[in-house]
Protein backbone atom coordinates (compact mmCIF):
# COMPACT_ATOMS: atom_id res chain seq x y z
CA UNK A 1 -11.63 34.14 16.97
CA UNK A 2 -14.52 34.39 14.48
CA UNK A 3 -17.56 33.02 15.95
CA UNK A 4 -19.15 29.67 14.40
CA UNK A 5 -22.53 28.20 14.40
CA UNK A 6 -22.12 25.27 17.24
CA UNK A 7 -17.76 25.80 16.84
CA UNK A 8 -16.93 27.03 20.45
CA UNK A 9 -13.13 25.48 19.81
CA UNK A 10 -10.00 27.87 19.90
CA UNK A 11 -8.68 27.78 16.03
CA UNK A 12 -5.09 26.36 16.28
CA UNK A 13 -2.60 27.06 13.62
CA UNK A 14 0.73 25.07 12.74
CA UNK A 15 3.05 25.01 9.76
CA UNK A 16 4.42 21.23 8.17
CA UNK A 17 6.65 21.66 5.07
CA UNK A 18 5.23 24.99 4.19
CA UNK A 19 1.36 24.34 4.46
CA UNK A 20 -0.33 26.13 7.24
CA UNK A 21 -2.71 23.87 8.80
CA UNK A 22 -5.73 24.62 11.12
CA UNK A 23 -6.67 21.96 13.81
CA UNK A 24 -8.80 22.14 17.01
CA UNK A 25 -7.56 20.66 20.37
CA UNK A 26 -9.95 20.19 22.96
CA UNK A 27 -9.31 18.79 25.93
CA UNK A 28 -6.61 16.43 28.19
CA UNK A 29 -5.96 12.85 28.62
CA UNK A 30 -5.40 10.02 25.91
CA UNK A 31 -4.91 11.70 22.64
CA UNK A 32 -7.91 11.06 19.79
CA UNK A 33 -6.98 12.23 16.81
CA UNK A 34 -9.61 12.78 14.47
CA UNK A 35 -9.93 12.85 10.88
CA UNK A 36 -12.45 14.25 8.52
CA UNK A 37 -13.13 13.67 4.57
CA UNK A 38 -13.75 15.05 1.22
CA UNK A 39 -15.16 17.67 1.42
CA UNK A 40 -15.51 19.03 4.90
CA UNK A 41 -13.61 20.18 7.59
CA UNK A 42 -13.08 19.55 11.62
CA UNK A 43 -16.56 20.91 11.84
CA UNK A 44 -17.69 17.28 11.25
CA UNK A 45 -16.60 16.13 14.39
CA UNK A 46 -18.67 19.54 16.66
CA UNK A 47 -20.96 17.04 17.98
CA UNK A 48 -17.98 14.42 18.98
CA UNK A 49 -15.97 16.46 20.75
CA UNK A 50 -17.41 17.84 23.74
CA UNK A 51 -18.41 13.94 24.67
CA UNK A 52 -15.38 12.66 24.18
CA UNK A 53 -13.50 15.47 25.82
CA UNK A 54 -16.27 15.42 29.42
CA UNK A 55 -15.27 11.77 29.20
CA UNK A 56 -11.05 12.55 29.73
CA UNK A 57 -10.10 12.52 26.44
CA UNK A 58 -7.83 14.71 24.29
CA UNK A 59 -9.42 15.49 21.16
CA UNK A 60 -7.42 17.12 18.23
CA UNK A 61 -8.66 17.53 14.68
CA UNK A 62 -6.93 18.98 11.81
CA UNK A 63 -8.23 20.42 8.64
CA UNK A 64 -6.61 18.62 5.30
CA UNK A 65 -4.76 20.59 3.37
CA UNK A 66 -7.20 22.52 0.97
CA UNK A 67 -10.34 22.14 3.80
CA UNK A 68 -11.65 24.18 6.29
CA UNK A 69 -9.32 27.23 7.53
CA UNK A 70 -5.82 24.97 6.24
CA UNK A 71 -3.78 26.65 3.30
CA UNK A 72 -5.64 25.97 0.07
CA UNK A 73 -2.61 25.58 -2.65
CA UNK A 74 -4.08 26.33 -5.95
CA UNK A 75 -2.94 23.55 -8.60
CA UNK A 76 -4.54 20.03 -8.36
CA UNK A 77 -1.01 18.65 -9.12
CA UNK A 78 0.18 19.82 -5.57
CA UNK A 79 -1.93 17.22 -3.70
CA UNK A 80 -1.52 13.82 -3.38
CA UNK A 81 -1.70 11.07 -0.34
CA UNK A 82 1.17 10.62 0.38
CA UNK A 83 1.74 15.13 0.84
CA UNK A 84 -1.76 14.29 2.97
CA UNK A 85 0.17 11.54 4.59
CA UNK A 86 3.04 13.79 5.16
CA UNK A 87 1.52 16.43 6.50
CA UNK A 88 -0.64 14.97 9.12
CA UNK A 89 2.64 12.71 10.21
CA UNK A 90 4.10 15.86 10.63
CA UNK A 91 1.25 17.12 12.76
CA UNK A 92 1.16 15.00 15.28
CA UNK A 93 4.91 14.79 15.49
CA UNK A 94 4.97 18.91 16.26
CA UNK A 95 2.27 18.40 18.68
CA UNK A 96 3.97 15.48 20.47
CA UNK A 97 0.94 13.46 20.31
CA UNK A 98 1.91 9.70 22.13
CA UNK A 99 -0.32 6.53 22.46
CA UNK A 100 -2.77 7.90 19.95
CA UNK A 101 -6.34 6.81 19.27
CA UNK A 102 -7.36 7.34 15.42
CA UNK A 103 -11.12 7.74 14.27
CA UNK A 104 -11.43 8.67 10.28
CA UNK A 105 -13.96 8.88 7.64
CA UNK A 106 -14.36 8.96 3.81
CA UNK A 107 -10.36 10.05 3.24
CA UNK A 108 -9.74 10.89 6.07
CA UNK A 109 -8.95 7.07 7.11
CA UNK A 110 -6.98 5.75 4.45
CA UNK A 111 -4.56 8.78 4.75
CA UNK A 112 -4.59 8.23 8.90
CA UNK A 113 -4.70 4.48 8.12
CA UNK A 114 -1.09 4.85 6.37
CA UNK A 115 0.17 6.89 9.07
CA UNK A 116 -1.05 3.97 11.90
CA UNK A 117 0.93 1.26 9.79
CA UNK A 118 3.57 3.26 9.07
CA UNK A 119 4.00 4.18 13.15
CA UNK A 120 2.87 1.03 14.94
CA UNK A 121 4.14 1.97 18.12
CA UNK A 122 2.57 4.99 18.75
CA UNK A 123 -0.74 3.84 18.05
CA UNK A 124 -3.56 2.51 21.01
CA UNK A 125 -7.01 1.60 18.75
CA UNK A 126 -8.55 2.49 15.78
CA UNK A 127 -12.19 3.45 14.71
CA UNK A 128 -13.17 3.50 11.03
CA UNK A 129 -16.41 5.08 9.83
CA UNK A 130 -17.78 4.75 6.26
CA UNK A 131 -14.72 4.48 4.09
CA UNK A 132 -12.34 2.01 2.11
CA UNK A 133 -9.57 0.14 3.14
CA UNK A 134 -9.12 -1.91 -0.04
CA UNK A 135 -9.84 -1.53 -3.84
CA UNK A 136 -13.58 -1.21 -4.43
CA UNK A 137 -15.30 -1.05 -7.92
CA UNK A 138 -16.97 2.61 -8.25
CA UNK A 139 -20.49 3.57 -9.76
CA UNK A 140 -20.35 4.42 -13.28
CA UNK A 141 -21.67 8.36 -12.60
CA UNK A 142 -18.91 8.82 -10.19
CA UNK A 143 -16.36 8.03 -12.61
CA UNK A 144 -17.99 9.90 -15.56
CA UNK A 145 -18.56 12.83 -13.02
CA UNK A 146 -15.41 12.99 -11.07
CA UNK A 147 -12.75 11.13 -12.79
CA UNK A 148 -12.91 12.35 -16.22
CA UNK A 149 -9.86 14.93 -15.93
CA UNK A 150 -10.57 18.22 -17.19
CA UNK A 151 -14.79 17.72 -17.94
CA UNK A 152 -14.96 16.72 -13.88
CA UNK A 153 -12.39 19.60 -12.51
CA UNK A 154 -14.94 21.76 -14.43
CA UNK A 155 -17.72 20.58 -12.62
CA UNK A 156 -15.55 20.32 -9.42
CA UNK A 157 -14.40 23.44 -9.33
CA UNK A 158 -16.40 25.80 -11.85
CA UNK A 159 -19.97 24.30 -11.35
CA UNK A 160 -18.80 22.94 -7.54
CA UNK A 161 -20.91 20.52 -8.26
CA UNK A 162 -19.48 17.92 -5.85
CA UNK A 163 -20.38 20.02 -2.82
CA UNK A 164 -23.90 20.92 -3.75
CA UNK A 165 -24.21 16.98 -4.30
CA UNK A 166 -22.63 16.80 -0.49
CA UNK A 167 -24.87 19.81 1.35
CA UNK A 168 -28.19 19.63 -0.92
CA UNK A 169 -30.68 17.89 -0.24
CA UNK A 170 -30.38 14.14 1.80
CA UNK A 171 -28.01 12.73 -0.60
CA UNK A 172 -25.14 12.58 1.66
CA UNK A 173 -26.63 13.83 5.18
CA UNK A 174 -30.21 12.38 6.25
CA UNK A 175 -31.30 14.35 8.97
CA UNK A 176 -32.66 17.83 8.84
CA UNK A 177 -29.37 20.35 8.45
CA UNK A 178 -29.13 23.58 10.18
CA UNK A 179 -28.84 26.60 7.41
CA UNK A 180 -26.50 27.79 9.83
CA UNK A 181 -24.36 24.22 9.53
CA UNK A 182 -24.62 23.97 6.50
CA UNK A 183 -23.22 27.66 5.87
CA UNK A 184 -20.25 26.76 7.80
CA UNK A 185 -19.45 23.43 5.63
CA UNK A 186 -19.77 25.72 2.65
CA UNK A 187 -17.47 28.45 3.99
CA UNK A 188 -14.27 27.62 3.06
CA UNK A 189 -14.35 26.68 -0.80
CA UNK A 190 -16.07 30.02 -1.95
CA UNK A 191 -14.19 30.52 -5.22
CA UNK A 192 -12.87 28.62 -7.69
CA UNK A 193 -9.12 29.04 -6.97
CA UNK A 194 -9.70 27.25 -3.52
CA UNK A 195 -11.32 24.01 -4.95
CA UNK A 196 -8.33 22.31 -6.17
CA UNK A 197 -8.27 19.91 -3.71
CA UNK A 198 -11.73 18.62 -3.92
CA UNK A 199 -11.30 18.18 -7.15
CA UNK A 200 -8.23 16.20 -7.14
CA UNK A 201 -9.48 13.39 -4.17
CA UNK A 202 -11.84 11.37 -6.61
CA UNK A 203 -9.04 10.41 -8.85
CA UNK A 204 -6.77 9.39 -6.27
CA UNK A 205 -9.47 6.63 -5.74
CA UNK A 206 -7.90 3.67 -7.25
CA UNK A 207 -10.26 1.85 -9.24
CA UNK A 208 -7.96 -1.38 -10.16
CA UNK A 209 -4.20 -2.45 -9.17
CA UNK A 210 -2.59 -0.98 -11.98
CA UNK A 211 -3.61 2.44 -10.42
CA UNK A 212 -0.74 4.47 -9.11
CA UNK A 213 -2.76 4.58 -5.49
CA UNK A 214 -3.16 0.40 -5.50
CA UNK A 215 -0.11 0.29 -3.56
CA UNK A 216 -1.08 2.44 -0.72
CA UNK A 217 -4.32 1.04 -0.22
CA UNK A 218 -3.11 -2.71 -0.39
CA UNK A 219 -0.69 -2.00 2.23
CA UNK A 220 -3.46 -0.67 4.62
CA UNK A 221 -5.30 -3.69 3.98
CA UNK A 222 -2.57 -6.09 3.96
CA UNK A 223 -2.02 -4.84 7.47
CA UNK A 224 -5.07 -4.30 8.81
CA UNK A 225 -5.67 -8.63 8.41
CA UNK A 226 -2.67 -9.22 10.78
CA UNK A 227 -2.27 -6.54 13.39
CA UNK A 228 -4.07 -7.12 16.97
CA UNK A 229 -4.95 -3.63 17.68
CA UNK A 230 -8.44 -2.78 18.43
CA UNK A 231 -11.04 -1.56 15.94
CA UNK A 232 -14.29 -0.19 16.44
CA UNK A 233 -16.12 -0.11 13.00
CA UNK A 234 -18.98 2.38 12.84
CA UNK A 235 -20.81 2.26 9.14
CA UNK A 236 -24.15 4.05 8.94
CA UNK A 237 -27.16 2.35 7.54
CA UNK A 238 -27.83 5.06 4.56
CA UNK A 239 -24.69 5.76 3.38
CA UNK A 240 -24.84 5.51 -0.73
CA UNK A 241 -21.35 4.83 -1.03
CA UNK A 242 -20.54 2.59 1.85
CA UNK A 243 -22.41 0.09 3.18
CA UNK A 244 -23.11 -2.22 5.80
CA UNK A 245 -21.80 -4.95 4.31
CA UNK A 246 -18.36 -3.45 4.14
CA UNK A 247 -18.27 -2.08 7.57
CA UNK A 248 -19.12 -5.32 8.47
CA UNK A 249 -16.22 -7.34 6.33
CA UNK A 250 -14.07 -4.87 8.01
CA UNK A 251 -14.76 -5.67 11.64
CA UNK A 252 -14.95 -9.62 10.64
CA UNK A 253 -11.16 -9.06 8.45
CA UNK A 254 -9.29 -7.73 11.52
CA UNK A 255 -7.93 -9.51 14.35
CA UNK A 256 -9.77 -7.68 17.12
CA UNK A 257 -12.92 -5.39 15.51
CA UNK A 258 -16.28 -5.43 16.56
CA UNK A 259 -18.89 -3.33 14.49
CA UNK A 260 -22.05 -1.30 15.13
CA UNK A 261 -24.42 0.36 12.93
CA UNK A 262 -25.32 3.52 12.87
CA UNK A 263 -29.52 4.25 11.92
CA UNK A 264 -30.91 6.96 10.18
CA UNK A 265 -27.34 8.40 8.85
CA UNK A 266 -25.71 9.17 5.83
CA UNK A 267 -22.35 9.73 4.41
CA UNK A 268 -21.54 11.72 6.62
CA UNK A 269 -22.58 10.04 9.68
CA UNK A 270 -20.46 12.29 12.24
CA UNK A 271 -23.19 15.10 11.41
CA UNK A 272 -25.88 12.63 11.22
CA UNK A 273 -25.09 10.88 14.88
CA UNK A 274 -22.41 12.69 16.66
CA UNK A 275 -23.33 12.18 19.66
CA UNK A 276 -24.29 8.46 19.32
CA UNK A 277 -20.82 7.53 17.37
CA UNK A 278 -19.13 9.09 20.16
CA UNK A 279 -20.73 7.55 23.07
CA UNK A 280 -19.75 4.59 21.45
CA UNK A 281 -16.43 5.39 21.34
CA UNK A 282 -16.13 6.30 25.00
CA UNK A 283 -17.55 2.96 25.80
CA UNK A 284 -15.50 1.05 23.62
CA UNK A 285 -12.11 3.17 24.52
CA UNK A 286 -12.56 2.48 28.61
CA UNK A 287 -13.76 -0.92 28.88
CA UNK A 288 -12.18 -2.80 25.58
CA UNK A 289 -9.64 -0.81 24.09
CA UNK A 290 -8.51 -0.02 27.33
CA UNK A 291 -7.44 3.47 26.69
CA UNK A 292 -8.28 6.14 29.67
């Protein structure tokens, strides 16, 4: 096992429909299943896990296909949410995971999202962290930058401009980064030929309802209004794409949600407040979710 910067975990390989895909799985008890976003990798989740796990919880987190250690297929045509879908479905089928708790962020909760609907039943609670659940309107940059076909592959993949926006600087994370973190979020996409998949997750965002995603995203919110599970929303309070309003709307939309801030954090709020997000989880999990 190659040693990473604050990455103890045993690297865990499985294959779904051809696609090798790397997940960590730490620990026993309730299953917590736990989903990263464009564009890291499990390594989001470092400071979550070891909290969560002392606590009696089972916590397994994949890499997306194209992210972290997973198989990185080369053509933007070959992704898609519902092969994300697919392949994550297929995950926890393999792994027999039962009564499962779901935390996501960025895309990595729309694509768990459809898997919840889609298997009712095998779901306990939910926590959502800075992300979407219905059609929002995007900021004009973002589309001229990473939804103008060819012109934002370029700068996706040639110029990787959409990571160096992610790890440089406090655009996206607010507190001081380890160089040693941040080497380890920029490990996996070191050429061009393994970028494809960054580049393709902005234009799946569906900007209006004639979009070919509208569908998939409606449904998620559609069923998020009527179904009494319970929700723990988690936005952070510096997060330039999501913000506490929406978190907020979220918790309010559901049936059973309750929100919570998260200060001084970013996008990417799992790096930001680990530790924090997950003590709130425990707490949440054992005495209102009831899951322990």
């Amino acid at each position: 096992m190659t040693e990473r910067f604050e990455f103890p975990f045993k690297e865990n390989y499985i294959e779904v429909d051809g696609i090798r895909l790397h997940y960590v799985d730490d620990g026993s008890g309730p299953p917590i299943l736990m989903m990263h976003g464009q564009p890291t990798w499990s390594y989001l989740y470092r400071k979550m896990i070891p909290p969560l796990v002392a606590a009696g919880y089972r916590c397994v987190a994949p890499d997306l296909m194209d992210f972290g250690l997973s198989d990185k297929p080369a053509k933007e045509s070959d992704y898609n949410l519902s092969r994300h879908e697919g392949l994550i479905t297929g995950l926890v089928e393999k792994l027999g995971l039962e009564a499962v708790t779901i935390v996501g962020q960025d895309w990595g909760r729309p694509i768990s999202l459809r898997y919840a609907i889609d298997h009712q039943s095998n779901i306990k609670a939910l926590a959502i962290l800075n992300t979407l659940v219905t059609i929002m309107p995007m900021p004009l940059f973002f589309k001229i930058m990473f939804r103008s076909g060819g012109f934002s592959s370029f700068l996706s993949k040639r110029l990787d401009l959409f990571r160096k926006m992610s790890f440089g600087g406090k655009l996206l994370i607010k507190r001081p980064l380890d160089a040693r973190a941040k080497e380890q979020y920029l490990m996996p996409h070191k050429d061009v030929s393994t970028r494809s998949g960054i580049a393709a997750f902005p234009k799946m965002i569906p900007p209006n309802e004639r979009h070919e995603n509208a569908q998939y995203i409606k449904d998620i919110d559609d069923t998020l209004r009527l179904w009494d599970i319970p929700v723990l929303v988690m936005f952070s309070d510096k997060d330039m794409a999501f913000k506490v309003a929406e978190g907020q709307r979220i918790a309010a939309m559901v049936p059973n949600g309750r929100f919570h801030v998260i200060e001084n954090a970013g996008h990417f709020l799992q790096e930001d407040a680990g530790e924090d997000i997950a003590d709130r989880m425990v707490t949440f999990l054992r005495d209102e979710a009831k899951v322990s």
